[in-house]
PDB file of N, CA and C in Angstrom:
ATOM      1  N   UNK A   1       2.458 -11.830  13.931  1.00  0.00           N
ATOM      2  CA  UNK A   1       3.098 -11.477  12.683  1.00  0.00           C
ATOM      3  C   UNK A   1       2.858  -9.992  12.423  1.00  0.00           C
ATOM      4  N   UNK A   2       4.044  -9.447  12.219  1.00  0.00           N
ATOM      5  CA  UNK A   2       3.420  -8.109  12.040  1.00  0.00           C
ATOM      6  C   UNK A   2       4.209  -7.292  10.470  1.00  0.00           C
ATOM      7  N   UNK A   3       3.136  -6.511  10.021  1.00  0.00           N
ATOM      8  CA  UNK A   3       3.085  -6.317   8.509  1.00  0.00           C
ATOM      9  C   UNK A   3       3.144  -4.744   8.339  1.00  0.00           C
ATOM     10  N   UNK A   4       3.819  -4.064   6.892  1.00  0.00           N
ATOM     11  CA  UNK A   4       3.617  -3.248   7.105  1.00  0.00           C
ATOM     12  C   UNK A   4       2.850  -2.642   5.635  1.00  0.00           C
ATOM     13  N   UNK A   5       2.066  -1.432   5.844  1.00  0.00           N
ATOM     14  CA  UNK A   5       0.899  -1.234   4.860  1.00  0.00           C
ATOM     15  C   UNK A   5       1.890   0.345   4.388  1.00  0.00           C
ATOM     16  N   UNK A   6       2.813   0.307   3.294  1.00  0.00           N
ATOM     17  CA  UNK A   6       3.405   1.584   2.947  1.00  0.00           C
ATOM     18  C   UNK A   6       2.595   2.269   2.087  1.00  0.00           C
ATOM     19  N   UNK A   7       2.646   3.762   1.798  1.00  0.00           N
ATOM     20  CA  UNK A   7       1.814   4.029   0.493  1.00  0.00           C
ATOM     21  C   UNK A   7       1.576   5.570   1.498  1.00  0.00           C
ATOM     22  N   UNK A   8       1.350   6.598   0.089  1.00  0.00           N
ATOM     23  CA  UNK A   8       1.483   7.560   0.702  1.00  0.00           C
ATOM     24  C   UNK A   8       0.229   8.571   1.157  1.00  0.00           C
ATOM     25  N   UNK A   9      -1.197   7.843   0.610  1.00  0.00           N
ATOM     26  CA  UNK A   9      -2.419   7.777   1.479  1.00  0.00           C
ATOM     27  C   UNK A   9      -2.476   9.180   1.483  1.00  0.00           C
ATOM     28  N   UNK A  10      -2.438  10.325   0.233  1.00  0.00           N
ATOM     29  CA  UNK A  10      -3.303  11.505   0.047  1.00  0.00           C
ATOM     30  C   UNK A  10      -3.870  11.345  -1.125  1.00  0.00           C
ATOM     31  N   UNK A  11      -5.280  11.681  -0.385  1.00  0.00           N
ATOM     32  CA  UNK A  11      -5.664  11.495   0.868  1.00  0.00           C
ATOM     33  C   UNK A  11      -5.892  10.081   1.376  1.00  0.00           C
ATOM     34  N   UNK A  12      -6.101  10.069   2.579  1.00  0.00           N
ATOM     35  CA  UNK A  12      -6.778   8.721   3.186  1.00  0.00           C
ATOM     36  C   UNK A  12      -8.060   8.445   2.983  1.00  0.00           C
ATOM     37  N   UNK A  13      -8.305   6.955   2.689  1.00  0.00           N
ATOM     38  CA  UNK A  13     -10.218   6.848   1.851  1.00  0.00           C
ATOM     39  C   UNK A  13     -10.321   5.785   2.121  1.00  0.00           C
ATOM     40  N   UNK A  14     -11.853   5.695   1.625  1.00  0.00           N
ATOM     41  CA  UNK A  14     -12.279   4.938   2.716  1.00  0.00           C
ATOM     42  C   UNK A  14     -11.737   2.968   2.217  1.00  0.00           C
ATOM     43  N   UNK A  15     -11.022   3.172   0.826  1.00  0.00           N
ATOM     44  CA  UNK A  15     -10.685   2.190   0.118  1.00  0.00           C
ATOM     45  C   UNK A  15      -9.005   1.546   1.193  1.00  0.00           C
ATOM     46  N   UNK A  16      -8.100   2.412   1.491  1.00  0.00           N
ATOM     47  CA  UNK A  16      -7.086   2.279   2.025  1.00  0.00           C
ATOM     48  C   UNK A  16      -7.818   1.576   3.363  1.00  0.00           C
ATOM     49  N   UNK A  17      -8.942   1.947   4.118  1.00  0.00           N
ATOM     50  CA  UNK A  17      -9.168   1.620   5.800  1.00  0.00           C
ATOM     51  C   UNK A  17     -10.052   0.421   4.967  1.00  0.00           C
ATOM     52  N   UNK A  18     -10.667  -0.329   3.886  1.00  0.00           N
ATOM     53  CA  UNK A  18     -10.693  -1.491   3.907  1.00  0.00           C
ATOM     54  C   UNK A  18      -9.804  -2.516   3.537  1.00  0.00           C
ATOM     55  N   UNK A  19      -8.689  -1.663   2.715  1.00  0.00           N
ATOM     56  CA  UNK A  19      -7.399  -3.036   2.479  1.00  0.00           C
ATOM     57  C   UNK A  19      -6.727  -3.099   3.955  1.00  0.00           C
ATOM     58  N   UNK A  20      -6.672  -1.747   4.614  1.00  0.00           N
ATOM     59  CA  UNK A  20      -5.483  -2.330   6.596  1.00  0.00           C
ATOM     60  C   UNK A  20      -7.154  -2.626   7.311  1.00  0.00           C
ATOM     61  N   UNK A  21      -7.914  -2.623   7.099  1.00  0.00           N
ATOM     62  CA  UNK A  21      -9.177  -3.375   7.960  1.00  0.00           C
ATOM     63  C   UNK A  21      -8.738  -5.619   7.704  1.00  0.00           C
ATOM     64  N   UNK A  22      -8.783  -5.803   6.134  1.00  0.00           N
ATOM     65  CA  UNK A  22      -8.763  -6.669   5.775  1.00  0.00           C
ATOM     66  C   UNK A  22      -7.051  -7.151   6.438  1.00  0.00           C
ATOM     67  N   UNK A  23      -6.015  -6.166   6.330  1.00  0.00           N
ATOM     68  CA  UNK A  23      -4.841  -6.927   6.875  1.00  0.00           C
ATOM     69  C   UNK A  23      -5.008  -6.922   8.484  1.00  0.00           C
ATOM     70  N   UNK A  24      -5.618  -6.468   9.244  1.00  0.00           N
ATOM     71  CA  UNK A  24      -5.331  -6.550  10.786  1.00  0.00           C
ATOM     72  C   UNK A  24      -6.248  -7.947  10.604  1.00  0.00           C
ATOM     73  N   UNK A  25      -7.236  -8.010  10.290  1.00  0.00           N
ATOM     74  CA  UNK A  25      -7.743  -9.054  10.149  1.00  0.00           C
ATOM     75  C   UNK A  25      -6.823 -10.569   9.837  1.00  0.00           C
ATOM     76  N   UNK A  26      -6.219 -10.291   9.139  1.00  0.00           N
ATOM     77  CA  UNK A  26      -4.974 -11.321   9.204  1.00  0.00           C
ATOM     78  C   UNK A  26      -4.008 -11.536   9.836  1.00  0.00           C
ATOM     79  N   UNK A  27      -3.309 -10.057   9.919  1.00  0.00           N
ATOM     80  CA  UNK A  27      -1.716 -10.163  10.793  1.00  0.00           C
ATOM     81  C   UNK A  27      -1.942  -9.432  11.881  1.00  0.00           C
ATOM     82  N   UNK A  28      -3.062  -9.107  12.022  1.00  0.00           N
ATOM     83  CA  UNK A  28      -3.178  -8.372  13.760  1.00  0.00           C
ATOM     84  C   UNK A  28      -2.330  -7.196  14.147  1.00  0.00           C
ATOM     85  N   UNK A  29      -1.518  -7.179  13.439  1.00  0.00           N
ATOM     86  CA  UNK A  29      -0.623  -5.738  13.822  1.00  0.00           C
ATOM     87  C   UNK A  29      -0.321  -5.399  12.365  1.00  0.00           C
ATOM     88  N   UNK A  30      -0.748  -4.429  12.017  1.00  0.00           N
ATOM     89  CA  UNK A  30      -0.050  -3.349  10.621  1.00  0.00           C
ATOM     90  C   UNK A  30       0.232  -2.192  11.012  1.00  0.00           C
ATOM     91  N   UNK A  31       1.337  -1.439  10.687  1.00  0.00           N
ATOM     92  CA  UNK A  31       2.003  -0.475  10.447  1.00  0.00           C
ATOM     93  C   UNK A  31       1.985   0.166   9.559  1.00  0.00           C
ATOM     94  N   UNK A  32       0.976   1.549   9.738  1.00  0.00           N
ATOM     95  CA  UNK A  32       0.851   2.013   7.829  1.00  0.00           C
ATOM     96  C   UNK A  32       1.938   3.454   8.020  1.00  0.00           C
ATOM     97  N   UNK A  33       2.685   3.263   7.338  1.00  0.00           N
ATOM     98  CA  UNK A  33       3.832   4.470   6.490  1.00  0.00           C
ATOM     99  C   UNK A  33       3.703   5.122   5.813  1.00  0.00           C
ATOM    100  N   UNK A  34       3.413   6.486   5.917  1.00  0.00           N
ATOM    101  CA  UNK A  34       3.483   7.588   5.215  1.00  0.00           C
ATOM    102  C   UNK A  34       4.598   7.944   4.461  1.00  0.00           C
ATOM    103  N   UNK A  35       4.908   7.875   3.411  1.00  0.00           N
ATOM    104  CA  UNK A  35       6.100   8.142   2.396  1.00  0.00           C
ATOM    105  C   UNK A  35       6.226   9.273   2.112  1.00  0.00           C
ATOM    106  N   UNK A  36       7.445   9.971   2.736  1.00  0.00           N
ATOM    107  CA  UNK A  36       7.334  11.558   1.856  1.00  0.00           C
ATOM    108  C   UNK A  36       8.734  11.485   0.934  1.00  0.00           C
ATOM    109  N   UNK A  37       8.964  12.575   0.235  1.00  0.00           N
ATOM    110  CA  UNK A  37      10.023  12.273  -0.396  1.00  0.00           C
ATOM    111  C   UNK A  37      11.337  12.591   0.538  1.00  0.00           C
ATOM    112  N   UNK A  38      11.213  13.034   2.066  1.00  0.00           N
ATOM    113  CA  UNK A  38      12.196  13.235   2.563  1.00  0.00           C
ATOM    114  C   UNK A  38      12.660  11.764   2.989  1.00  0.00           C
ATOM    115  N   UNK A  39      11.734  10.777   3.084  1.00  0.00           N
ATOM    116  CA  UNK A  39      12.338   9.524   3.793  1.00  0.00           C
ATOM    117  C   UNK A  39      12.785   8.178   3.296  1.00  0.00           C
ATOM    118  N   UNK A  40      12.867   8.600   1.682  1.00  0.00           N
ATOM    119  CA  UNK A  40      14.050   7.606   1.074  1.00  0.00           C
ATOM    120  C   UNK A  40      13.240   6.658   0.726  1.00  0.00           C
ATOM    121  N   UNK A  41      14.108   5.230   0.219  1.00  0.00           N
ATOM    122  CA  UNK A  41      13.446   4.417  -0.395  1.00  0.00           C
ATOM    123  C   UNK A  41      12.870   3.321   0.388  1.00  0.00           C
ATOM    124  N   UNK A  42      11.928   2.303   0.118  1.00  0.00           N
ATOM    125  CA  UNK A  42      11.279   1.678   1.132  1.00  0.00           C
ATOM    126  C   UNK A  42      12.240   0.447   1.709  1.00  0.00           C
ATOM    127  N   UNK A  43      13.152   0.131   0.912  1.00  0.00           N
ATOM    128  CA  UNK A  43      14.059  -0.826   0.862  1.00  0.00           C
ATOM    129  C   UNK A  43      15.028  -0.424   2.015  1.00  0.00           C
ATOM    130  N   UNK A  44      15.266   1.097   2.447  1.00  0.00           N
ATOM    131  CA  UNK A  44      15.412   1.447   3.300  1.00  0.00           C
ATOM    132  C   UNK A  44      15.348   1.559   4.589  1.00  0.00           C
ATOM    133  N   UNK A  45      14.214   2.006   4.716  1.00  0.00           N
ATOM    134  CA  UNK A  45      13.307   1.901   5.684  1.00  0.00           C
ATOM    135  C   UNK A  45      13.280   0.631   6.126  1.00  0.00           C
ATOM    136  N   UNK A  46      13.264  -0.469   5.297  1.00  0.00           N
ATOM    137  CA  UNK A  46      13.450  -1.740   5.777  1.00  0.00           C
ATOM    138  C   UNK A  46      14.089  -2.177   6.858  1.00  0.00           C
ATOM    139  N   UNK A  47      15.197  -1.920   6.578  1.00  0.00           N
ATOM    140  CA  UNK A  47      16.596  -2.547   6.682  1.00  0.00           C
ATOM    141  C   UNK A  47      16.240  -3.352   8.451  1.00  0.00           C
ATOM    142  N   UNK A  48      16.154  -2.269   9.108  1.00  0.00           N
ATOM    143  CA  UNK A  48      16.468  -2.457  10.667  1.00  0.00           C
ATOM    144  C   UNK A  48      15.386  -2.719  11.196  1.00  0.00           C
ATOM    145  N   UNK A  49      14.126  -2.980  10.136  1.00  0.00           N
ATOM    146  CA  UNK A  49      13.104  -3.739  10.640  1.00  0.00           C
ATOM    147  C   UNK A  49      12.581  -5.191  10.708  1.00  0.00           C
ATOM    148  N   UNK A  50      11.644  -5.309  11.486  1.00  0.00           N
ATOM    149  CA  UNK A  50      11.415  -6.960  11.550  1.00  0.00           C
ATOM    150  C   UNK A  50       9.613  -6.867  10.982  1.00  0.00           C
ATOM    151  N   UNK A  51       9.460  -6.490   9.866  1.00  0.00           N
ATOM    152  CA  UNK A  51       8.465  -7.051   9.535  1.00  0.00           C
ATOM    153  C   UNK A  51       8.154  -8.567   8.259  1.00  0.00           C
ATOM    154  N   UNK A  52       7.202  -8.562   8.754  1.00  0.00           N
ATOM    155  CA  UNK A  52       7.266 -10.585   8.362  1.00  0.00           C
ATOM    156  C   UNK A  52       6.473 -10.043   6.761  1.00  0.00           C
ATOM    157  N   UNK A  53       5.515  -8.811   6.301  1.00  0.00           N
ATOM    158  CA  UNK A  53       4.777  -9.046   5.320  1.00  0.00           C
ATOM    159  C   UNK A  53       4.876  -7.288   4.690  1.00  0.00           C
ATOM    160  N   UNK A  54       4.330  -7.329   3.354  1.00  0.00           N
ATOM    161  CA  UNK A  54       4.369  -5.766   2.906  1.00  0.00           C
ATOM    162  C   UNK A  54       2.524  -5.960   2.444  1.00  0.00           C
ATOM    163  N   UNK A  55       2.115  -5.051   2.996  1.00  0.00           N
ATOM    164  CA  UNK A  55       0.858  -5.093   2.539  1.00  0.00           C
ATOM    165  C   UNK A  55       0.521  -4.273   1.258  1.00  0.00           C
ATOM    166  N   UNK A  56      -0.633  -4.211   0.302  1.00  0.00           N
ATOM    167  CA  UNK A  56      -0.779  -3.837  -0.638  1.00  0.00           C
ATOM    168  C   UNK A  56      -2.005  -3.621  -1.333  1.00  0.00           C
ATOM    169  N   UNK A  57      -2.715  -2.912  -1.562  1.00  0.00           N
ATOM    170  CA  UNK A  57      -4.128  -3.216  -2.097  1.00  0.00           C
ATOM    171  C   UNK A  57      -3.967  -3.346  -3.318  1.00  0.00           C
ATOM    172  N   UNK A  58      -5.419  -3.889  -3.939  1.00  0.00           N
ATOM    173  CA  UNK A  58      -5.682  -4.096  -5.375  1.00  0.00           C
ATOM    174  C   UNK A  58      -7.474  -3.699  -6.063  1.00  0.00           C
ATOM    175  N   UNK A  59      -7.235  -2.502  -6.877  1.00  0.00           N
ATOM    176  CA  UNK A  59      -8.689  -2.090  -7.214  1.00  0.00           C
ATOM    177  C   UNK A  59      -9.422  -3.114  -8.449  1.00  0.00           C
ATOM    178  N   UNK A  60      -8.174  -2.978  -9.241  1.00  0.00           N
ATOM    179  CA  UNK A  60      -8.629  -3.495 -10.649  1.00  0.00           C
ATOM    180  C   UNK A  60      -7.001  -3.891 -11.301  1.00  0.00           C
ATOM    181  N   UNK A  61      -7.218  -4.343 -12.593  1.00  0.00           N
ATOM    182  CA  UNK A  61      -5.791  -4.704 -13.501  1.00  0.00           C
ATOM    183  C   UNK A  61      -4.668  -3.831 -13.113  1.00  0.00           C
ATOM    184  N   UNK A  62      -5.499  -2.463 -13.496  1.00  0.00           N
ATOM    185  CA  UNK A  62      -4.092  -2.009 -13.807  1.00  0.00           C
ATOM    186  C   UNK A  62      -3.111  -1.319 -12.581  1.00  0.00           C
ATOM    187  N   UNK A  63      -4.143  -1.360 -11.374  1.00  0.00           N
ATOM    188  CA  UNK A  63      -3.017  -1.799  -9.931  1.00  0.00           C
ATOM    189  C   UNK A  63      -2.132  -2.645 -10.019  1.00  0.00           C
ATOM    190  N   UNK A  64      -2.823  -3.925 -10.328  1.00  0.00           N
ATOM    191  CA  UNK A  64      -2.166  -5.460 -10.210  1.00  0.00           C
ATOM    192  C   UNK A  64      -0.997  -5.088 -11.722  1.00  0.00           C
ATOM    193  N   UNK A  65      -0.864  -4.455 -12.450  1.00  0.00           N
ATOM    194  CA  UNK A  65       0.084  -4.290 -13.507  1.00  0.00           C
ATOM    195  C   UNK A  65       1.137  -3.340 -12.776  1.00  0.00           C
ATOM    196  N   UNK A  66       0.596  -2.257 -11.848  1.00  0.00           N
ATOM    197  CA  UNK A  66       1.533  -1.588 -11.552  1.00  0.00           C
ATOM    198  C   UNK A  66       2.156  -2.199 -10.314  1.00  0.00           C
ATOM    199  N   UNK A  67       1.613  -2.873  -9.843  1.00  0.00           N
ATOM    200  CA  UNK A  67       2.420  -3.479  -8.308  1.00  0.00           C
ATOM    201  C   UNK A  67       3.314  -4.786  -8.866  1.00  0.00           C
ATOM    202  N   UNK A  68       2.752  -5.867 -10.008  1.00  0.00           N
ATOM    203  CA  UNK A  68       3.846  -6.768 -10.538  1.00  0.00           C
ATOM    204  C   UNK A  68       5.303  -5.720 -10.853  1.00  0.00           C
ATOM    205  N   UNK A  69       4.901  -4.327 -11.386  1.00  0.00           N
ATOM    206  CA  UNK A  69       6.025  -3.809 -11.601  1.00  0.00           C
ATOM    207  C   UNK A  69       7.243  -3.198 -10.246  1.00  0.00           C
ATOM    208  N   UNK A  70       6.266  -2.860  -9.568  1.00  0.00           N
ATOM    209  CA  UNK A  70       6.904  -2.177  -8.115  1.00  0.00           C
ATOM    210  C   UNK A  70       7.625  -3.529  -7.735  1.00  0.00           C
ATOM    211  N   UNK A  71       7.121  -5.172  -7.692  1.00  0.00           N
ATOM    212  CA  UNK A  71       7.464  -5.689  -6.947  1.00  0.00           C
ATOM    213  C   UNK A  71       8.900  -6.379  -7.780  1.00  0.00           C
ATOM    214  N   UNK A  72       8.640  -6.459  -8.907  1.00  0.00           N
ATOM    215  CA  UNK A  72      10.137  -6.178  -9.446  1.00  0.00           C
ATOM    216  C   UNK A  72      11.012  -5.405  -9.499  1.00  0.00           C
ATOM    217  N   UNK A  73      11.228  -4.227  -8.722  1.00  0.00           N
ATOM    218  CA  UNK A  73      12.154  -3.089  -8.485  1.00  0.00           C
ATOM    219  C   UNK A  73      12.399  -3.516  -7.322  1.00  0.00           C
ATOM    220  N   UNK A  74      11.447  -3.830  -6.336  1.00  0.00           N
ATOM    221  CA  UNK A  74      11.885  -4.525  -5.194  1.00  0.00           C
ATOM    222  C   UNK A  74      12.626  -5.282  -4.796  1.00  0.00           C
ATOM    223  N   UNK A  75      12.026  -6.428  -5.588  1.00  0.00           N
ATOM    224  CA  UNK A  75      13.356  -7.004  -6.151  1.00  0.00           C
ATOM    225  C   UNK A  75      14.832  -7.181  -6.283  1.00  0.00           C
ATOM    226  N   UNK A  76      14.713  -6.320  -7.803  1.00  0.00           N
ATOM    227  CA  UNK A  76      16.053  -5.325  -7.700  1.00  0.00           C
ATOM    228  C   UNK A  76      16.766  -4.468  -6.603  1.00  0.00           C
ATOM    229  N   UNK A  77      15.963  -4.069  -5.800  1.00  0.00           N
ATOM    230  CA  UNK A  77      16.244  -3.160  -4.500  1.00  0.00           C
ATOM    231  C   UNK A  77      17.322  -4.327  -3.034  1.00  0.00           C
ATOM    232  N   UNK A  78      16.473  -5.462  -3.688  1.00  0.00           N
ATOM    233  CA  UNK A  78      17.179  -6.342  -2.139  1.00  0.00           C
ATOM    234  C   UNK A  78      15.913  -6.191  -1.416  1.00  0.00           C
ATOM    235  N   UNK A  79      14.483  -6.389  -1.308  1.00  0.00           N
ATOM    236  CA  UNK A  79      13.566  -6.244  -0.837  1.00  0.00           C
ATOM    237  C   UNK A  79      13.016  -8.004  -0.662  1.00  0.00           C
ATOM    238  N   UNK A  80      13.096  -8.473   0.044  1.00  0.00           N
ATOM    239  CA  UNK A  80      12.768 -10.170  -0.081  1.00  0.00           C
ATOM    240  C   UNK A  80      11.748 -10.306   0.633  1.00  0.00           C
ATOM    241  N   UNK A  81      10.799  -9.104   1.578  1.00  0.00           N
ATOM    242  CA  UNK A  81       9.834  -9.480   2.572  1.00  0.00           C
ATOM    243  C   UNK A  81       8.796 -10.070   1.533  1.00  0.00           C
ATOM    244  N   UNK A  82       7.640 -10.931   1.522  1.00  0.00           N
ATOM    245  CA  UNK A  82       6.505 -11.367   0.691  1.00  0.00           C
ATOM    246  C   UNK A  82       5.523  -9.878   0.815  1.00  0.00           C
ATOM    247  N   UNK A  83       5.331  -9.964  -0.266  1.00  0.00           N
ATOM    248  CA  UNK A  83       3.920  -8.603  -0.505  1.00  0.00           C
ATOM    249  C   UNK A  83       2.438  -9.448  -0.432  1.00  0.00           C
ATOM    250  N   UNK A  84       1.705  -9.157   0.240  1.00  0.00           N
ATOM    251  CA  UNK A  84       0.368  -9.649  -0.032  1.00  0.00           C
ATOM    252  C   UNK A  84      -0.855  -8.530  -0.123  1.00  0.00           C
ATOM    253  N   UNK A  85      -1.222  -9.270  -1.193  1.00  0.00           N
ATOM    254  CA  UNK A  85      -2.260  -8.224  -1.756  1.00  0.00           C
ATOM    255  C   UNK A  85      -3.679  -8.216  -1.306  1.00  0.00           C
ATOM    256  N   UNK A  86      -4.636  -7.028  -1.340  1.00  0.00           N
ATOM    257  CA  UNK A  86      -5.702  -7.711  -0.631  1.00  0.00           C
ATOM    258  C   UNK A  86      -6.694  -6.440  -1.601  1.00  0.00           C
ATOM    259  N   UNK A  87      -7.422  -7.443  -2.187  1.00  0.00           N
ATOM    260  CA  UNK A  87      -8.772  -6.582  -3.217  1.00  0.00           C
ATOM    261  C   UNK A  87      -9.859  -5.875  -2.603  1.00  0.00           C
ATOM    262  N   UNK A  88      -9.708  -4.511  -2.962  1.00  0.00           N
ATOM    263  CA  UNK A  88     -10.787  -3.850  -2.344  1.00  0.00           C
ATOM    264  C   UNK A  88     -12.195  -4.156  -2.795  1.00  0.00           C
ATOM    265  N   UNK A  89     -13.127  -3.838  -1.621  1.00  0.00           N
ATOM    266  CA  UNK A  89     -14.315  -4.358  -2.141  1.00  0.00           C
ATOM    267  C   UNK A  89     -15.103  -3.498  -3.104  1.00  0.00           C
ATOM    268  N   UNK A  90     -15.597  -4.394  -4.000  1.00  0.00           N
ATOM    269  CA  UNK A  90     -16.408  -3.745  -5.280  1.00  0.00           C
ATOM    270  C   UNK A  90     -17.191  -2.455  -5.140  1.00  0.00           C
ATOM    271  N   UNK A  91     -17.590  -1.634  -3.967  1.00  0.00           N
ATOM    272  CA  UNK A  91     -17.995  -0.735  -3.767  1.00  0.00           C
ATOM    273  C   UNK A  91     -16.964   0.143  -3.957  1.00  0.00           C
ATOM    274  N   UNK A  92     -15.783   0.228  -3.697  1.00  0.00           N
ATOM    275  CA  UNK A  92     -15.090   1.131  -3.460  1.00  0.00           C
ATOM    276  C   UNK A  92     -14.007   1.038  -4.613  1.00  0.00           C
ATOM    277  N   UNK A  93     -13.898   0.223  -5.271  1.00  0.00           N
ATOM    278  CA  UNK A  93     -13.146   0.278  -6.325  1.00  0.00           C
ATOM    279  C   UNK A  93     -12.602   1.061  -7.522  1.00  0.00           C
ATOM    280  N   UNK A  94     -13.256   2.339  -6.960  1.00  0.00           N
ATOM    281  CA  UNK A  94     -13.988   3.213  -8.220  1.00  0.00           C
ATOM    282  C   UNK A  94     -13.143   4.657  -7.500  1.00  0.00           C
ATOM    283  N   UNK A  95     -12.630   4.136  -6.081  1.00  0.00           N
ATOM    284  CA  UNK A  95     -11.510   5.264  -5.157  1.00  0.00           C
ATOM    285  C   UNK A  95     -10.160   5.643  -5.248  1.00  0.00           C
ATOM    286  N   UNK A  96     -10.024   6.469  -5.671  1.00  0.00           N
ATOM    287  CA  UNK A  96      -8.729   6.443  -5.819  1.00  0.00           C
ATOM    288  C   UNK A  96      -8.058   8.113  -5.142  1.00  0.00           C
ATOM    289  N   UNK A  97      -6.858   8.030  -4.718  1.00  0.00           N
ATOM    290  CA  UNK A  97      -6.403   9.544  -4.142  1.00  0.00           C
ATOM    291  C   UNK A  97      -6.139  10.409  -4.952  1.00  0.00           C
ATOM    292  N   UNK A  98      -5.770   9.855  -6.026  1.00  0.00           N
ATOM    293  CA  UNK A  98      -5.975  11.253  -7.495  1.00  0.00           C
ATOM    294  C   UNK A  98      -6.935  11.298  -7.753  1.00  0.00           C
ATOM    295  N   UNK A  99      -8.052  11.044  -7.925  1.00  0.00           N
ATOM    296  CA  UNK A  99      -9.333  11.136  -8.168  1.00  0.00           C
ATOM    297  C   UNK A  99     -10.063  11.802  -7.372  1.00  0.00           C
ATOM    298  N   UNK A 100      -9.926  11.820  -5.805  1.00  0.00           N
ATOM    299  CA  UNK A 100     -10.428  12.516  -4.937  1.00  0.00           C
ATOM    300  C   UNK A 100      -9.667  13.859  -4.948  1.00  0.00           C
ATOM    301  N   UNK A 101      -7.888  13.904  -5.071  1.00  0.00           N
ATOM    302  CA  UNK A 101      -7.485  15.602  -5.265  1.00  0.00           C
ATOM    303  C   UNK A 101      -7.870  16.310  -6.417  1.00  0.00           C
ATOM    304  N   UNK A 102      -8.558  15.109  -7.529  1.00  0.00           N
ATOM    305  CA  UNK A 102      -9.208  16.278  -8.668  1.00  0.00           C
ATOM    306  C   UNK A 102     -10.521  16.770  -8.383  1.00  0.00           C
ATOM    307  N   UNK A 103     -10.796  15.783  -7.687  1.00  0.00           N
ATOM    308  CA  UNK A 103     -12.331  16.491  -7.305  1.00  0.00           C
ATOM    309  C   UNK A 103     -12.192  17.562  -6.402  1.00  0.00           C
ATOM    310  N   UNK A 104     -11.140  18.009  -6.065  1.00  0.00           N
ATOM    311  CA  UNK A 104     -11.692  18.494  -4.590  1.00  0.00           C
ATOM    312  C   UNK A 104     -10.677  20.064  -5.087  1.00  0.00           C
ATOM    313  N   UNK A 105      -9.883  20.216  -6.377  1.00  0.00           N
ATOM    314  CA  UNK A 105      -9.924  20.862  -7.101  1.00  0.00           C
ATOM    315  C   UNK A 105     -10.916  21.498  -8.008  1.00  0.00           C
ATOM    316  N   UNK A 106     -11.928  21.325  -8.139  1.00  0.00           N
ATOM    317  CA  UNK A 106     -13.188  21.397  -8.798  1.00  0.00           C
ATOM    318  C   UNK A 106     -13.857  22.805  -7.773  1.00  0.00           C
ATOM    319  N   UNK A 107     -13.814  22.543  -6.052  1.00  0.00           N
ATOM    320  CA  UNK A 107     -14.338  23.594  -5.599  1.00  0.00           C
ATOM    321  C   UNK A 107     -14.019  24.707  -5.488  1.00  0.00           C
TER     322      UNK A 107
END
């Protein structure tokens, strides 16, 4: 089964390599996608592919508030692959890629 892990991963941390740690662990093959704004919408990207799953992490609520919302645009988009979500572990929950480009603004 093979899945794909979209998201645009600036930066990459160590929270993203335990949600595609936790999906290879399941679907054995993930595909993680770098999104820039040159390459359109994901519904797109879809089209001419054969993946069976959309992968997705989850820190806290208000992920899980913003991905119920993504996955209703999806939706709307014509997007029918299943999303499965996978909770980062409590150590790392606290990671986020805006959080790391503000810090790293600081130096």
């Amino acid at each position: 089964m093979k899945a794909l892990y979209p998201g645009s991963f600036n930066p990459w941390h160590a929270g993203h390599q335990d949600v595609l740690d936790k999906a290879r662990r399941l679907f054995g093959e993930v595909d993680v996608l770098k999104v820039t704004k040159d390459t359109g919408l994901l519904s797109t990207y879809l089209k001419d592919k054969d993946y069976a799953v959309i992968v997705r992490g989850l820190r806290n609520g208000q992920d899980l508030e913003f991905e119920k919302s993504c996955q209703y645009w999806y939706e709307d988009l014509g997007i029918t692959i299943p999303i499965v979500y996978f909770i980062t572990n409590r150590n790392l929950c606290h990671i986020s890629s805006s959080a790391i480009r503000s810090m790293d603004g600081l130096k």
